[in-house]
Protein backbone atom coordinates (compact mmCIF):
# COMPACT_ATOMS: atom_id res chain seq x y z
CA UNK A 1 -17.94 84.01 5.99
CA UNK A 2 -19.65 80.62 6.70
CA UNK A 3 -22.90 80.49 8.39
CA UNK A 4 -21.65 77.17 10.27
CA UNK A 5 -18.74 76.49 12.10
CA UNK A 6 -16.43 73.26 11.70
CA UNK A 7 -17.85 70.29 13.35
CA UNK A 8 -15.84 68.11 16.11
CA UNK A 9 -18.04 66.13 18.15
CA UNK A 10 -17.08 65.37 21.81
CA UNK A 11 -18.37 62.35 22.84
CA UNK A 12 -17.98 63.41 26.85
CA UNK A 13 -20.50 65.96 25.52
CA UNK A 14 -24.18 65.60 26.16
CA UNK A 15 -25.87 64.89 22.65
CA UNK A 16 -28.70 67.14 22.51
CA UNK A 17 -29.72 70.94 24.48
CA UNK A 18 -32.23 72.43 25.06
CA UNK A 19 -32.22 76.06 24.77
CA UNK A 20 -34.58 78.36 26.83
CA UNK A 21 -35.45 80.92 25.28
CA UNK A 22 -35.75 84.70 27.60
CA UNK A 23 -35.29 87.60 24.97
CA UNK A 24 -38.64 88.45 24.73
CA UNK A 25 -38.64 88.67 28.61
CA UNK A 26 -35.25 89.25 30.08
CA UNK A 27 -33.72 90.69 27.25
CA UNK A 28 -36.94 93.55 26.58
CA UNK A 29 -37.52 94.13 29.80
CA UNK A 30 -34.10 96.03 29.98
CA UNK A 31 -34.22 98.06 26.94
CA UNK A 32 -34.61 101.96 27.60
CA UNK A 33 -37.56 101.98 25.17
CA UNK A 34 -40.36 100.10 25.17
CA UNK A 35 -41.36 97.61 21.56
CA UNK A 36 -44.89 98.32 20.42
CA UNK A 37 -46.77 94.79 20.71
CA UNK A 38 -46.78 94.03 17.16
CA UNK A 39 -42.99 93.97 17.48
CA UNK A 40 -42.93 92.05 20.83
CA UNK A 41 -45.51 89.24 19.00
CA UNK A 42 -43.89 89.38 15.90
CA UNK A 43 -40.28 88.30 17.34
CA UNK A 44 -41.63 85.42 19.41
CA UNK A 45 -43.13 84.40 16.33
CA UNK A 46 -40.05 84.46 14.37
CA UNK A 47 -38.23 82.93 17.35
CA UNK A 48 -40.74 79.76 17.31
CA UNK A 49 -40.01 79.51 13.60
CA UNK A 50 -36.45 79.42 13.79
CA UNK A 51 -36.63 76.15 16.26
CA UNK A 52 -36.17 77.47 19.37
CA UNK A 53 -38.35 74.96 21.73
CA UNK A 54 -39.30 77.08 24.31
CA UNK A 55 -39.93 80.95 24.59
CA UNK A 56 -40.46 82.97 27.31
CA UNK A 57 -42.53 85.54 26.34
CA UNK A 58 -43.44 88.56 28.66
CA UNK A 59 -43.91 88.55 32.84
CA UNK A 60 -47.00 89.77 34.33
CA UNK A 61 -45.37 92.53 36.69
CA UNK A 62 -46.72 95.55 37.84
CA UNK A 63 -46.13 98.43 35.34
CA UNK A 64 -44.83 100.28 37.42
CA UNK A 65 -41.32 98.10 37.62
CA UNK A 66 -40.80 96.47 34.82
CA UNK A 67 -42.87 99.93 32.28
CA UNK A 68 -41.51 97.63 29.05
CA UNK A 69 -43.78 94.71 29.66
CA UNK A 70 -46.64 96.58 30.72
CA UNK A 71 -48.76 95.37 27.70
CA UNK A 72 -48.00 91.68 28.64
CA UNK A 73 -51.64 90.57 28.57
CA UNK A 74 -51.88 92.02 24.93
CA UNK A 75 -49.05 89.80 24.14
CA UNK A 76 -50.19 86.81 25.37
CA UNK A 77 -53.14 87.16 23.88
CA UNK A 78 -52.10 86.93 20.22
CA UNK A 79 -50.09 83.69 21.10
CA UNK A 80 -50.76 79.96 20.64
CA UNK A 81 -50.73 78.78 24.25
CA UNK A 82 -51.84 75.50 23.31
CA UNK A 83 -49.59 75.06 20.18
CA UNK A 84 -46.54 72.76 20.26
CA UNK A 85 -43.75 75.34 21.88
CA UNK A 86 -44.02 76.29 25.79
CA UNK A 87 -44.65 80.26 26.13
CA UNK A 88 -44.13 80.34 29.39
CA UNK A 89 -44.86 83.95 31.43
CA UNK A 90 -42.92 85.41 34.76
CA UNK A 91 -45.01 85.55 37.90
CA UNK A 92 -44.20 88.00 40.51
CA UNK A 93 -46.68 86.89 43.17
CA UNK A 94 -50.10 85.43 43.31
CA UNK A 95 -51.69 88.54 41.42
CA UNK A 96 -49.07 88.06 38.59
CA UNK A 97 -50.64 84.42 38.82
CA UNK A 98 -54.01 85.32 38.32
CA UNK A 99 -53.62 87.02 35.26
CA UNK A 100 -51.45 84.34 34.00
CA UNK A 101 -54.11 82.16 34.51
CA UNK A 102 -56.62 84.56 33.52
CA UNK A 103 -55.17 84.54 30.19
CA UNK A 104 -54.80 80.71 29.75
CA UNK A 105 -50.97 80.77 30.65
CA UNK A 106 -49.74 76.87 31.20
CA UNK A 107 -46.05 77.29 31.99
CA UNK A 108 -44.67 80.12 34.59
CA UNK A 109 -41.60 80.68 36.31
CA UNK A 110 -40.75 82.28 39.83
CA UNK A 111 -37.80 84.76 40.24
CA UNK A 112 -36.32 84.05 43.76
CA UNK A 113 -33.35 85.76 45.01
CA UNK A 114 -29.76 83.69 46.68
CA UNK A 115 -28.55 86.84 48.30
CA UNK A 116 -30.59 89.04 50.80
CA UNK A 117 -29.40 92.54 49.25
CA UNK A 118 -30.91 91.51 46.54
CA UNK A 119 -34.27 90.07 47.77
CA UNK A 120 -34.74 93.28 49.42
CA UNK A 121 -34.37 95.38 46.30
CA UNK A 122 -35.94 93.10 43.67
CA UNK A 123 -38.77 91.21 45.58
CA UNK A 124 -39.37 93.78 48.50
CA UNK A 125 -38.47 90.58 50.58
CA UNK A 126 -35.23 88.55 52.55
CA UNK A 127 -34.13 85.18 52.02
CA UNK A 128 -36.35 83.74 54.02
CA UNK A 129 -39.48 85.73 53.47
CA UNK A 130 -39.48 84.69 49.83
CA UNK A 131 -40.42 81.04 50.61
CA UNK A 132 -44.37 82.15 52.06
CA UNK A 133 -44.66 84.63 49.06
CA UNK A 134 -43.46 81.66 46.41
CA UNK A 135 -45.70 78.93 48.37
CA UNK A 136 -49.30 79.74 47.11
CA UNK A 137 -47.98 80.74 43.76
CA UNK A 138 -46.49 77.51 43.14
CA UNK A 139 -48.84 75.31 44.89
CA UNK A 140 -51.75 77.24 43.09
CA UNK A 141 -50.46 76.90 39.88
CA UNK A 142 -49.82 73.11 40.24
CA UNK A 143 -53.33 72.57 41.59
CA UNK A 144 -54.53 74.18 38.07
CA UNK A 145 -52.33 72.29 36.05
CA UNK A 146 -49.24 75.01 35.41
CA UNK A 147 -45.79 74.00 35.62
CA UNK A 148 -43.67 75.86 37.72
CA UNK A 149 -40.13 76.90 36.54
CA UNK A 150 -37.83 78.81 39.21
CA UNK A 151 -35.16 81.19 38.84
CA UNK A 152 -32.35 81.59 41.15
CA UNK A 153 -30.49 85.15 40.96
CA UNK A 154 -27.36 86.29 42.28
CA UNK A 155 -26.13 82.57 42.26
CA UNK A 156 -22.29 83.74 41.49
CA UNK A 157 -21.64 86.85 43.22
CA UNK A 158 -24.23 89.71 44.44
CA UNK A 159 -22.88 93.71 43.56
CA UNK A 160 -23.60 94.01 47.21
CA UNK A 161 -22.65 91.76 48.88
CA UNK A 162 -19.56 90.22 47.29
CA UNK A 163 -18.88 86.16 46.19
CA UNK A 164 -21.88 83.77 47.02
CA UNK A 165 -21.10 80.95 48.83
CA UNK A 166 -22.86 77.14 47.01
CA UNK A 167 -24.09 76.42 49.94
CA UNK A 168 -26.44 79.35 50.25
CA UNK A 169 -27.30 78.89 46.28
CA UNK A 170 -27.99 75.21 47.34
CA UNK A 171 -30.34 75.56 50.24
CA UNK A 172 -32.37 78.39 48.67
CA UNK A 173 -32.96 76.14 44.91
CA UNK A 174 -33.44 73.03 46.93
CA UNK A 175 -36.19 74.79 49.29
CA UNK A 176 -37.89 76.11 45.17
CA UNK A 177 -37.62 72.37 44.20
CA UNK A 178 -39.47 71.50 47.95
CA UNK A 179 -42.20 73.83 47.13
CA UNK A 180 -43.11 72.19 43.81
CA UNK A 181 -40.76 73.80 40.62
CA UNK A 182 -39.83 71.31 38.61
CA UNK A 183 -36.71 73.15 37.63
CA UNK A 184 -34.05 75.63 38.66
CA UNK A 185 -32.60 78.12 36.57
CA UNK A 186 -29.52 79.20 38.11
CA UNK A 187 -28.35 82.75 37.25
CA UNK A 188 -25.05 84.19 37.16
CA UNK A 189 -26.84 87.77 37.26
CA UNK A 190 -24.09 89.85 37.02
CA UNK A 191 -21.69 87.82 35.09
CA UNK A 192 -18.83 87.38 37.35
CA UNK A 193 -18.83 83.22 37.42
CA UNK A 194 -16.12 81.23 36.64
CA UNK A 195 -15.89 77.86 34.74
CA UNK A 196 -14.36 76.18 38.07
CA UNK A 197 -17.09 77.96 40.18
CA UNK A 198 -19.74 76.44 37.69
CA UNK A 199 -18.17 72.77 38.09
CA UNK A 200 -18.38 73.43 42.21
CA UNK A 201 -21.83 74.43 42.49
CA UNK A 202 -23.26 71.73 40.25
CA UNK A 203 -21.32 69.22 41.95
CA UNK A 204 -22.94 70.43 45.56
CA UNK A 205 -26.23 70.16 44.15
CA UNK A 206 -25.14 66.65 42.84
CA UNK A 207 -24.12 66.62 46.82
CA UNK A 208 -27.58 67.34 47.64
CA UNK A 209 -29.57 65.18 46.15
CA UNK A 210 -30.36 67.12 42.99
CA UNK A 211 -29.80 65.47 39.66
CA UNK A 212 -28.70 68.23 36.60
CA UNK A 213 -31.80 67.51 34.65
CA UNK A 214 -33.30 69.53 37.58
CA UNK A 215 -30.80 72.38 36.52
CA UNK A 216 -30.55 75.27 33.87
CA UNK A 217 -27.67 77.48 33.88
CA UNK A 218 -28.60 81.30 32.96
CA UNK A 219 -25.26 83.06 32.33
CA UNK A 220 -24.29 86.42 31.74
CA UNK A 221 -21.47 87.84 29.57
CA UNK A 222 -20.25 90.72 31.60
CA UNK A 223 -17.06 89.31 31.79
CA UNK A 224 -16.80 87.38 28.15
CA UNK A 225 -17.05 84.22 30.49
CA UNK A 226 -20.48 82.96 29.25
CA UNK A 227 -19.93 80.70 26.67
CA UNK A 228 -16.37 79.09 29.01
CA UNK A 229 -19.33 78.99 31.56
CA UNK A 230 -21.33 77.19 29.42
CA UNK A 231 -19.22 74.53 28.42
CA UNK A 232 -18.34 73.66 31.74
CA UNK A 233 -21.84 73.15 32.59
CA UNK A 234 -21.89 70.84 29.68
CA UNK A 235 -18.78 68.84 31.17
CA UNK A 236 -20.94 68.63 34.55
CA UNK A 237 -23.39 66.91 31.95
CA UNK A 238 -26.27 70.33 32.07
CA UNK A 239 -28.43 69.83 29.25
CA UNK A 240 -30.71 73.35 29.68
CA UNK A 241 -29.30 76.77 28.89
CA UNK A 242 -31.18 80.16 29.18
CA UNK A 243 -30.17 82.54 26.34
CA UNK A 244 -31.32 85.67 24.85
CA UNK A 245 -31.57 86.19 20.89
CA UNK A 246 -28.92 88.94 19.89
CA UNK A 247 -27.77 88.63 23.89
CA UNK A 248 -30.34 91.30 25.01
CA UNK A 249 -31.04 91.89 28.00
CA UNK A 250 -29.99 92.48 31.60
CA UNK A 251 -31.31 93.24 35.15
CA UNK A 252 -32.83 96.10 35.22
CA UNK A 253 -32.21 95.71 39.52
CA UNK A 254 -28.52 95.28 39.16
CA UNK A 255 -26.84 97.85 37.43
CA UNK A 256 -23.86 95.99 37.18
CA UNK A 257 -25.43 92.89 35.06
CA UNK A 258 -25.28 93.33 30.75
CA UNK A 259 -26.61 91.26 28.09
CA UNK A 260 -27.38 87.71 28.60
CA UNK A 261 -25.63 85.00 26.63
CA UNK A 262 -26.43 85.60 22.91
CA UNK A 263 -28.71 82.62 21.75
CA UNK A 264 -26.28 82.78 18.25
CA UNK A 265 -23.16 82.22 20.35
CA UNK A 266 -24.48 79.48 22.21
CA UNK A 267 -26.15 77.88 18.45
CA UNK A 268 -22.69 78.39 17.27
CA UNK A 269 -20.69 76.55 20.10
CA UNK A 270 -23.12 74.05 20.04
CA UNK A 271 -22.95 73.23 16.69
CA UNK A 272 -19.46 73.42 16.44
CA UNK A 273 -19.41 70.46 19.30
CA UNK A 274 -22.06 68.46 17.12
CA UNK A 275 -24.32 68.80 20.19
CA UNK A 276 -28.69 68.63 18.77
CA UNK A 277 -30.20 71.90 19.43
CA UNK A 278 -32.92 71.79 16.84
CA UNK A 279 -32.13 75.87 15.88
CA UNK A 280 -32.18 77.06 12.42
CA UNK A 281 -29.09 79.79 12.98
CA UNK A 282 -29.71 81.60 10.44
CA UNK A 283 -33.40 82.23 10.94
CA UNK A 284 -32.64 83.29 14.16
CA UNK A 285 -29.84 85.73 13.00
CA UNK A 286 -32.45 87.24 10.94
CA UNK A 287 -35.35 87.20 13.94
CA UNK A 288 -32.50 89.10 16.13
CA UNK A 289 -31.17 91.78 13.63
CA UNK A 290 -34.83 92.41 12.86
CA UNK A 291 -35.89 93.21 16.32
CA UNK A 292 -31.91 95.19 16.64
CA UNK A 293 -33.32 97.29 13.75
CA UNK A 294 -36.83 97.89 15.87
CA UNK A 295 -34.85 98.99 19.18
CA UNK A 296 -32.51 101.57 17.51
CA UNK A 297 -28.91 99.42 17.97
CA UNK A 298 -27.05 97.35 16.72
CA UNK A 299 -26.93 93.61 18.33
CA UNK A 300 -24.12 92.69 20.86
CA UNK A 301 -24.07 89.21 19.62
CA UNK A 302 -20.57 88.49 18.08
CA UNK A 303 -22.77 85.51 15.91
CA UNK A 304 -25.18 87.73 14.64
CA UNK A 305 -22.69 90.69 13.44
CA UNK A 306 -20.77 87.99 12.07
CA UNK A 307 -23.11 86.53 9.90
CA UNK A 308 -25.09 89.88 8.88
């Protein structure tokens, strides 16, 4: 079979994409099992090598929640935080800050919450509330430097509460952007968006004020609607995708929300559309069937069972 697709290029396309990188966050923090740190260093390693331009590695959370990343100071650690890729880390709160900063972190990212369900069960917090817990993170880590990255969850439909209205997506990610994040990340956590919902909600942030190189689109594949998801985003003229090597990863809050969309499947698309991504596919095949082989399971990536 052959390790790249056919090439078309769409000139209504964006030309180049950058791909965020989360498995070594989003997509470990949901296994059952927990990688040893060797493992954990050695696949952000192989990650960076394959091209991908920024990778986030680990999120300083208590152990207690997130038990897989408990060693996230280890991991840090043994990384070039000064080197040429971003590593950024997941803060919590203003203690998950200080040991980010403690350990030399320069890029972090907030998790905020669109629904209140949802801000109750995964930041102990409402809607509303979550504003005076982000505010000292955010302005403390710009005052030292740090750029701030947020993620918006629940931004498509909540297993609670039902389908999320854009307006309540838009006035929490333009309050994130008030506070000082210099991006939004917005998550369809469970997977239940729609390539017609994507077009609507980043037209009503166009509405608001907020240009799409303030936007990243973090999609699930619950559904099999990431990658339609994705290439609507690209029509609206998005240029920064979240995506997990081998699609690991979840929510380990929402029971409902599987594997993130594959990095592979996104390379592949991509490609196929002659769209820059600067990823070597098939060193990242390898990185992800490596770490599959270290968790016990086979990778849900379509790309990656393809190709191996």
């Amino acid at each position: 079979m052959s390790a790249l697709p056919m090439v078309e290029r769409d000139p209504s396309l964006p030309d180049r994409v950058t791909i965020y990188e989360v498995g070594p966050r989003d997509g470990l923090q949901n296994e059952s099992g927990i990688a040893p740190v060797d493992v954990k260093v050695a696949f952000i390693e192989d990650l960076m090598a394959a091209g991908l331009p920024i990778v986030e590695t680990t999120s300083f959370v208590h152990p207690r929640w997130v038990p897989q990343l408990a060693d996230a100071a280890e991991v840090v650690d043994r990384l070039p935080l000064a080197g040429r890729v971003p590593l950024p880390v997941l803060v919590p709160n203003e203690r998950g800050l200080d040991r980010a900063l403690e350990a030399g972190v320069r890029h972090i990212a907030i998790f905020a919450s669109a629904t209140e369900t949802f801000a109750e069960r995964n930041l102990n917090s409402s809607v509303e509330g979550q504003f005076a817990m982000f505010e000292p993170v955010v302005r403390r880590a710009l005052d030292a430097g740090v750029d701030v990255r947020a993620y918006v969850s629940m931004c498509f439909g909540d297993p609670w509460e039902g389908p999320v209205a854009p307006a309540r997506v838009v006035g929490v990610g333009t309050r994130l952007l008030d506070l000082g994040a210099t991006q939004l990340s917005i998550g369809d956590t469970i997977g239940v968006g729609t390539a017609a919902h994507v077009a609507r909600l980043v037209s009503e942030f166009g509405d608001a004020g907020v240009p799409v190189d303030r936007l990243a689109m973090h999609f699930h594949d619950t559904y099999g609607q990431a990658l339609a998801n994705a290439l609507a985003a690209l029509r609206c003229g998005i240029t920064t995708f979240d995506a997990s090597a081998g699609g690991l990863g979840g929510c380990p809050y929402a029971e409902s929300a599987t594997g993130n969309l594959a990095t592979e499947d996104l390379v592949w698309m991509l490609t196929g559309l002659g769209i820059e991504h600067g990823v070597d596919l098939a060193a990242l095949v390898k990185a992800s069937v490596k770490m599959a082989r270290a968790l016990g399971r086979e990778s849900p990536s379509a790309v990656v069972r393809a190709l191996s």
